[in-house]
Protein backbone atom coordinates (compact mmCIF):
# COMPACT_ATOMS: atom_id res chain seq x y z
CA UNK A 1 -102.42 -45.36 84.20
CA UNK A 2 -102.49 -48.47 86.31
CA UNK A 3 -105.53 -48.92 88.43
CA UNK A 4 -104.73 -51.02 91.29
CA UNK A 5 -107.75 -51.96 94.17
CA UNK A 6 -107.53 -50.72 97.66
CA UNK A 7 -106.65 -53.62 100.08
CA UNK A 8 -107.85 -55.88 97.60
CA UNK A 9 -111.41 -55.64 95.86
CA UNK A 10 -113.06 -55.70 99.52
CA UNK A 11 -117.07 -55.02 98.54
CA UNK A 12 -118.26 -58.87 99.36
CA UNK A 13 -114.94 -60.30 100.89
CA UNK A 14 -112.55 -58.91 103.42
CA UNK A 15 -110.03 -57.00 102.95
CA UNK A 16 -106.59 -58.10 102.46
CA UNK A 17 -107.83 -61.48 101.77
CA UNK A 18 -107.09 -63.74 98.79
CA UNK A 19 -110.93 -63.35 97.68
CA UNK A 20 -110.57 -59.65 97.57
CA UNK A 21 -107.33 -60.52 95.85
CA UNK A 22 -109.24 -62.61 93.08
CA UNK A 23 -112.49 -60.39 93.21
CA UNK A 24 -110.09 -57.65 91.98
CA UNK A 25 -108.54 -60.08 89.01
CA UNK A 26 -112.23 -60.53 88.07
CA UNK A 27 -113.15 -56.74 88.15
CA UNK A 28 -110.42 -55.81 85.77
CA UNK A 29 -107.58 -54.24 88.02
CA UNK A 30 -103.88 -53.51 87.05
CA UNK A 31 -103.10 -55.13 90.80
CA UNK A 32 -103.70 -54.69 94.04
CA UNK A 33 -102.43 -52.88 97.32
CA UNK A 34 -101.91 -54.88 100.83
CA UNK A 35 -101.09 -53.97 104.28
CA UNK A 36 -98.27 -56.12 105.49
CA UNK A 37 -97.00 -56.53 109.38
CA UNK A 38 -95.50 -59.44 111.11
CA UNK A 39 -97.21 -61.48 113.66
CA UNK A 40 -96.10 -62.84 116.84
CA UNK A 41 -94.98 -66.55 115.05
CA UNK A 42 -93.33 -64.75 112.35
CA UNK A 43 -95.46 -64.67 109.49
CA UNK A 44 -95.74 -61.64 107.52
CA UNK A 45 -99.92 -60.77 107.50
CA UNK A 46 -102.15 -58.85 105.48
CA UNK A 47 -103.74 -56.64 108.19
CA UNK A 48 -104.32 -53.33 108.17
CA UNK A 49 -104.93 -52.53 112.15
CA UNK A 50 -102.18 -52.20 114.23
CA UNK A 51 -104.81 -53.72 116.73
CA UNK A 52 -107.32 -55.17 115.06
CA UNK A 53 -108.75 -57.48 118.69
CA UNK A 54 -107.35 -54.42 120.86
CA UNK A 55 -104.02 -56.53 121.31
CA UNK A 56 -101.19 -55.30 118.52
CA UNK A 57 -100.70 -58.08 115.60
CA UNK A 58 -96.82 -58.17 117.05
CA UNK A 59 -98.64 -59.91 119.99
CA UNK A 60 -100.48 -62.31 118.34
CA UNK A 61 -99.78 -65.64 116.78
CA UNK A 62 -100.68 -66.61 113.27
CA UNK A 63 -103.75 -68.76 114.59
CA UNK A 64 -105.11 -66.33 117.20
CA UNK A 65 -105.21 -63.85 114.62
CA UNK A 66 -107.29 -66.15 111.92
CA UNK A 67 -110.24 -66.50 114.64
CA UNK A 68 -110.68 -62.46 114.59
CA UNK A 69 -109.87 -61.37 110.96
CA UNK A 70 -111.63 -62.60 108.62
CA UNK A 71 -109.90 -63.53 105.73
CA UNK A 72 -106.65 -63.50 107.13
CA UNK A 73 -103.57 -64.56 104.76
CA UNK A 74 -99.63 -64.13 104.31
CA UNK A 75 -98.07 -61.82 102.38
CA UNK A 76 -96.62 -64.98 100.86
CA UNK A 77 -99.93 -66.49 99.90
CA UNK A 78 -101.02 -63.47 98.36
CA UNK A 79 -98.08 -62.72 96.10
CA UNK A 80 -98.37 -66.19 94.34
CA UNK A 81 -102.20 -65.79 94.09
CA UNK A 82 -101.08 -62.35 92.26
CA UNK A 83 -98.99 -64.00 90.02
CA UNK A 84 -101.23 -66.80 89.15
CA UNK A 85 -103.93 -63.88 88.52
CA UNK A 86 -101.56 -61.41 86.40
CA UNK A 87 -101.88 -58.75 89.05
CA UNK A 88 -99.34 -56.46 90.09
CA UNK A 89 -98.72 -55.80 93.99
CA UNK A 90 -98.21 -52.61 96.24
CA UNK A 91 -97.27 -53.59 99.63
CA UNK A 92 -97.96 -50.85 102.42
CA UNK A 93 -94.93 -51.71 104.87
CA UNK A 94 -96.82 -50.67 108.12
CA UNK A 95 -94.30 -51.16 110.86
CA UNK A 96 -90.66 -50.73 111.09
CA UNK A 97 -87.80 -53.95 110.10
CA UNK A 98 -89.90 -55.62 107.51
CA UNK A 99 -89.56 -54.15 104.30
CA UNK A 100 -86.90 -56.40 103.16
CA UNK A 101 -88.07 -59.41 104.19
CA UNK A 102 -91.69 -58.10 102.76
CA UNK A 103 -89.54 -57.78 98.91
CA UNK A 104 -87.57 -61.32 99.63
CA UNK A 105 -90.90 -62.67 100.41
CA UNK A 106 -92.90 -61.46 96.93
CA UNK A 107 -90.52 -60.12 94.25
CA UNK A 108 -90.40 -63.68 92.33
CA UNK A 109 -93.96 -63.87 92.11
CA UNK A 110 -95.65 -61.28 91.16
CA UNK A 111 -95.22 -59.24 87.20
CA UNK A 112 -94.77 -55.65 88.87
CA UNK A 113 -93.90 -55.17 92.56
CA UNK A 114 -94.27 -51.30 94.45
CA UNK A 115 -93.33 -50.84 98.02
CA UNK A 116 -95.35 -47.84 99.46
CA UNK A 117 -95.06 -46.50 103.42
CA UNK A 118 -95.57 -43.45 105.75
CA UNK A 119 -91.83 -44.91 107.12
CA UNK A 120 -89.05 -43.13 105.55
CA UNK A 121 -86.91 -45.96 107.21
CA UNK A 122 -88.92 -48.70 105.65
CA UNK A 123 -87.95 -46.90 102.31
CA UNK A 124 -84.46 -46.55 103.09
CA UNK A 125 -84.40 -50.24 103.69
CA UNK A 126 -86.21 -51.13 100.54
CA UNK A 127 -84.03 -48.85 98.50
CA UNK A 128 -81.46 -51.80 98.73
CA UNK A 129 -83.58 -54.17 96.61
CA UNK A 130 -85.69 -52.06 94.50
CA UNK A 131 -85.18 -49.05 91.88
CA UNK A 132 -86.13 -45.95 93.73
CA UNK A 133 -88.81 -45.76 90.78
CA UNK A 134 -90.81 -48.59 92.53
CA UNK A 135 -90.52 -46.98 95.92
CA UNK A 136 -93.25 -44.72 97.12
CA UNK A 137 -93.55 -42.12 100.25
CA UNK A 138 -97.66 -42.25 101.74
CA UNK A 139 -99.00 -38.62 102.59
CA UNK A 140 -101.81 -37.89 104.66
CA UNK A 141 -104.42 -35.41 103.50
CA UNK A 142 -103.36 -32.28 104.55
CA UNK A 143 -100.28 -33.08 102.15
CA UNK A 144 -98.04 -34.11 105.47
CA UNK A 145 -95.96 -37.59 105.89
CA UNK A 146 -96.84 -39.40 108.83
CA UNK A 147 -94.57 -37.24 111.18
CA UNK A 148 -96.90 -34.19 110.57
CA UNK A 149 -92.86 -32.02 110.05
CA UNK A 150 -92.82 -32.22 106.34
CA UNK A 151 -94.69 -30.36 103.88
CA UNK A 152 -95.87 -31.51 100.38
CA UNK A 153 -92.11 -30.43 98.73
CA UNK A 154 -90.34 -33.09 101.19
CA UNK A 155 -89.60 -34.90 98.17
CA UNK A 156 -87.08 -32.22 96.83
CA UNK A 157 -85.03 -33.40 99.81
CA UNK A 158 -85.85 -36.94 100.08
CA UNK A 159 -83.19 -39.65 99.66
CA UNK A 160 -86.26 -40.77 96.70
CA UNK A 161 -85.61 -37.76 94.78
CA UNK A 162 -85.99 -37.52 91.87
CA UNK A 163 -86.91 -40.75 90.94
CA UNK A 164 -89.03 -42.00 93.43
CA UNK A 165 -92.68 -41.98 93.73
CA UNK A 166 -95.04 -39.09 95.58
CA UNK A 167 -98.37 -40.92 97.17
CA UNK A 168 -101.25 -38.49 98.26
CA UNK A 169 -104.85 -39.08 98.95
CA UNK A 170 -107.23 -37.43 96.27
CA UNK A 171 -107.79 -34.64 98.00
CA UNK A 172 -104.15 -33.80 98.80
CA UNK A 173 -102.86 -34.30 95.48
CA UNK A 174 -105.95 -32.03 93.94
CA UNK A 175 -103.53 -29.25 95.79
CA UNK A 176 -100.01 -30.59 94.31
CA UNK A 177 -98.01 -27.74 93.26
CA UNK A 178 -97.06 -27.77 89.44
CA UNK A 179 -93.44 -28.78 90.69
CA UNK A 180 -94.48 -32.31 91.18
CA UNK A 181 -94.26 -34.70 88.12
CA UNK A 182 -97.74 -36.67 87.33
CA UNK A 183 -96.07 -39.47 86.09
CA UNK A 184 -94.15 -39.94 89.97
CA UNK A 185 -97.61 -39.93 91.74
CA UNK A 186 -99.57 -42.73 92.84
CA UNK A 187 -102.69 -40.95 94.42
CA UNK A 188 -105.13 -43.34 96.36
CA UNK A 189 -109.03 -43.41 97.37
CA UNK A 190 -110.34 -40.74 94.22
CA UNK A 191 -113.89 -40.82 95.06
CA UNK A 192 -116.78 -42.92 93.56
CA UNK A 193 -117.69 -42.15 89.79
CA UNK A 194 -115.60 -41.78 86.91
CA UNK A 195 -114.93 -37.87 87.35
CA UNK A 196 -111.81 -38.38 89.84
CA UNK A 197 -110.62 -41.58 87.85
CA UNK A 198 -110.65 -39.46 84.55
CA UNK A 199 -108.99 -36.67 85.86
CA UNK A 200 -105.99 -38.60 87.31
CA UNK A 201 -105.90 -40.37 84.10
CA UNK A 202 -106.17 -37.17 82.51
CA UNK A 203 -103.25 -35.61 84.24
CA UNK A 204 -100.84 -38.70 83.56
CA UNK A 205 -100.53 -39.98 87.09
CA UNK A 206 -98.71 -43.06 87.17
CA UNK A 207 -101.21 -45.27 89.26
CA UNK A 208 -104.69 -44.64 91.25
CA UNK A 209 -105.51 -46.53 94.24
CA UNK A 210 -109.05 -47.05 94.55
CA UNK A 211 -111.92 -48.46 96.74
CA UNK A 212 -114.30 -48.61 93.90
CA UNK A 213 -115.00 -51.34 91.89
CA UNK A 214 -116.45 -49.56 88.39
CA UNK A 215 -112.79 -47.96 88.33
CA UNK A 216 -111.51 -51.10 87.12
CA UNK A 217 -110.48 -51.13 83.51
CA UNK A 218 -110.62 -47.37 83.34
């Protein structure tokens, strides 16, 4: 099972910023997951608010944005700091007309590459430059995609199936019916101690994502 860190390993740096990037290398993690939107000049960012100043990143330029998130970094930067550091890279796609771009943008750098999002549309356009088996659809916690209209068996239906990849919290996927293949889910945020982490591992999931740093390695 690959163990990836949430947002980057974001205990004593910020999130989605090259040191969480490298503070994850140094823990022991498979890779990491980002949140990737584009900015006002263009740049794709690592942010995970859609308004992160109360004005939406879309607004903002590239240097407005530096002076109120810390850390703040391309999607560009981050994929060669992956590959210098041997880590593999999930990129959330968090907004619509990206998701291309985001995969032009990393898929030379980095050793493994996974495009995960709550947008079915986002995964329709990624479909073009990636295997299906490196796609993943997000669920909420009651089991739901983003739209709140599909249950936890959306997947039979999906344009993903049967190949592509399920992504519950913890919680939701501790409900999965037997129908779903471990090796297809990517579950994110198990909770702190090994208990969750061994049980996923256990199971044969394909890959946790995790806020914790002692789940490195494990």
């Amino acid at each position: 099972m690959l163990v990836y860190a949430h947002r980057g390993l974001h205990r004593d740096a910020p999130e989605n910023s090259l040191a969480a990037i490298e503070a994850a290398a140094h823990a022991g993690f498979d890779g990491v997951e980002v949140d990737a939107r584009r900015c006002l000049t263009g740049e794709l960012v690592l942010v995970h608010d859609p308004e992160p100043n109360g004005t939406p990143v879309r607004h903002q330029s590239f240097g407005r944005l530096r002076d109120s998130v810390p850390g703040l970094t391309t999607l560009r930067n981050a994929a060669i700091r992956c590959g210098e550091l041997g880590l593999g890279l999930d990129v959330e796609v968090k907004e619509p007309g990206i998701a291309v771009e985001s995969i032009c943008v990393v898929r030379h750098w980095v050793p493994r590459l996974h495009v995960t999002s709550f947008l079915e549309c986002a995964l329709r356009d990624a479909s073009f430059l990636l295997p299906r088996e490196s796609l993943g659809r997000l669920l909420w916690p009651d089991g739901s995609a983003r739209s709140g209209a599909e249950s936890l068996r959306f997947m039979a239906t999906s344009f993903l199936s049967p190949a592509g990849l399920v992504c519950p919290p913890f919680e939701a996927w501790a409900r999965m019916p037997l129908a779903f293949v471990p090796s297809r889910s990517v579950v994110w945020c198990p909770p702190a101690g090994m208990g969750g982490i061994s049980r996923l591992r256990a199971a044969g999931v394909a890959m946790a994502i995790t806020d914790h740093a002692e789940h490195a390695g494990s």
